[in-house]
Protein backbone atom coordinates (compact mmCIF):
# COMPACT_ATOMS: atom_id res chain seq x y z
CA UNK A 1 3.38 -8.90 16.16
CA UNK A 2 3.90 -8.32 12.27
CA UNK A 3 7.19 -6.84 13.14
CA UNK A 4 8.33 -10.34 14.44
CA UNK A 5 6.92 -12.36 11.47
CA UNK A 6 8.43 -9.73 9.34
CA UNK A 7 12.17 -10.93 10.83
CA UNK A 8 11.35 -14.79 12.09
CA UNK A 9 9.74 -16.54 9.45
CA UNK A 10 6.87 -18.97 10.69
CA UNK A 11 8.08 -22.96 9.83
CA UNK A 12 5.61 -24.97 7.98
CA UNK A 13 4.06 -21.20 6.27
CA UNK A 14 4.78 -21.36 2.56
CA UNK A 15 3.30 -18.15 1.52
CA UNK A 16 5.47 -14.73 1.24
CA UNK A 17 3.63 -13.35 4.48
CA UNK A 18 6.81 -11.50 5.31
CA UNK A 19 7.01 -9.99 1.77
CA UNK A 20 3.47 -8.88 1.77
CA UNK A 21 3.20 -7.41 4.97
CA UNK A 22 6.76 -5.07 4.06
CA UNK A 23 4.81 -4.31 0.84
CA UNK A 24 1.73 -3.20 2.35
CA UNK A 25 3.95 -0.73 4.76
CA UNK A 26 5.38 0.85 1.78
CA UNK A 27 1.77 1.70 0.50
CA UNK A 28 1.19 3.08 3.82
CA UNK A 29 4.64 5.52 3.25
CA UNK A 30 3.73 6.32 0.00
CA UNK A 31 0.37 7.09 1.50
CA UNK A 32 1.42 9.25 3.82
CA UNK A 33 3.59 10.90 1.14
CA UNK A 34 0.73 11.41 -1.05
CA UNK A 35 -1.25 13.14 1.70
CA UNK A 36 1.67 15.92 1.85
CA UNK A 37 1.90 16.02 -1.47
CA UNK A 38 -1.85 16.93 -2.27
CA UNK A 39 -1.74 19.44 1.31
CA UNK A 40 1.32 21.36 -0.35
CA UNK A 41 -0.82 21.36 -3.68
CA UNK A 42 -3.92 22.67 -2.17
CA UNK A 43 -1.60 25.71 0.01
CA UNK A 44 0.18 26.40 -3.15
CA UNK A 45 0.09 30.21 -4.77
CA UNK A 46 0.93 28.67 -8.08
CA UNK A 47 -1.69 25.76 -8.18
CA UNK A 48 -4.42 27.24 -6.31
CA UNK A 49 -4.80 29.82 -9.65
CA UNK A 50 -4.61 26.12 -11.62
CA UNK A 51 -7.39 24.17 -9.67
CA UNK A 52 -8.59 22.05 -12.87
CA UNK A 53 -5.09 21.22 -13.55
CA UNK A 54 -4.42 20.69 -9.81
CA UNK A 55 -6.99 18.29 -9.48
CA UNK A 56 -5.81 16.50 -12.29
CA UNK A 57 -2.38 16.20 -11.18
CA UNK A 58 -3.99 14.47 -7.94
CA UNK A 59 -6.05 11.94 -10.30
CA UNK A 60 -3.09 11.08 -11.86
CA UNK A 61 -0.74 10.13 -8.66
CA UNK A 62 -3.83 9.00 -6.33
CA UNK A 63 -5.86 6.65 -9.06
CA UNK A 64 -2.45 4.22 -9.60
CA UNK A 65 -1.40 3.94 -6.19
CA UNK A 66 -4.83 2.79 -4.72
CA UNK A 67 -5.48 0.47 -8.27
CA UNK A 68 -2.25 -1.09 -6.92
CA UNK A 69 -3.11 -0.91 -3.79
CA UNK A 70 -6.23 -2.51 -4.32
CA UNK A 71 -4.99 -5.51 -6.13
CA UNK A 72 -1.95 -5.91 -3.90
CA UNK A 73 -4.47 -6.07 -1.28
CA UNK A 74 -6.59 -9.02 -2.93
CA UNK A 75 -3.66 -10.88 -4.15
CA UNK A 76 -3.16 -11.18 0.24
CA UNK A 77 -6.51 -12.50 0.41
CA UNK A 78 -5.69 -15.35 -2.58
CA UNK A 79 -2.52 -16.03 -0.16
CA UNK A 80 -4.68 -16.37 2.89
CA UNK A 81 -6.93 -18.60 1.59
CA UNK A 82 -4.68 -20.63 -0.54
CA UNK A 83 -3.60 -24.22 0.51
CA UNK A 84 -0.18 -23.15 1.45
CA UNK A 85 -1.05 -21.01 4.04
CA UNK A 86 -2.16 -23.87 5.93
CA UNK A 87 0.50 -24.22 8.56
CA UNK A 88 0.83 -20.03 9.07
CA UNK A 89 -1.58 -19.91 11.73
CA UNK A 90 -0.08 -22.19 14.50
């Protein structure tokens, strides 16, 4: 269903839905990227003797992505609820 708002956009909706939704994939890439990341961190030779760094290191590429994340996340909510999103729904 996103998929086909993603390539048709909805008449009378005059919110970035489309934009927003692509968005909000690429966190869940860069997710998913993060998750290998921190596995190849934790299995490493090298970092495993380095744990306080390590865990730093993870701090420091986790904390920004879900602070983004996070906002991203409520500026979609301010979109939904705003007056032009009025005619997105039918």
């Amino acid at each position: 269903m996103a998929l086909l708002f993603l390539v048709k956009p909805e008449p009378g909706c005059n919110i970035p839905a489309g934009i927003w939704l692509s968005i909000q994939f690429l966190f869940l890439v860069v997710e998913g990227i993060i998750i290998e990341v921190r596995e190849r961190l934790r299995s490493s030779i090298y970092w495993s003797e380095r744990s306080a760094q390590r865990k730093k290191l993870e701090i420091a590429i986790v904390a920004p992505k879900e602070t983004i994340e996070m906002m991203w996340t409520l500026f979609g909510f301010f979109l939904f609820l705003s007056h032009d999103s009025i005619g997105c729904g039918d």
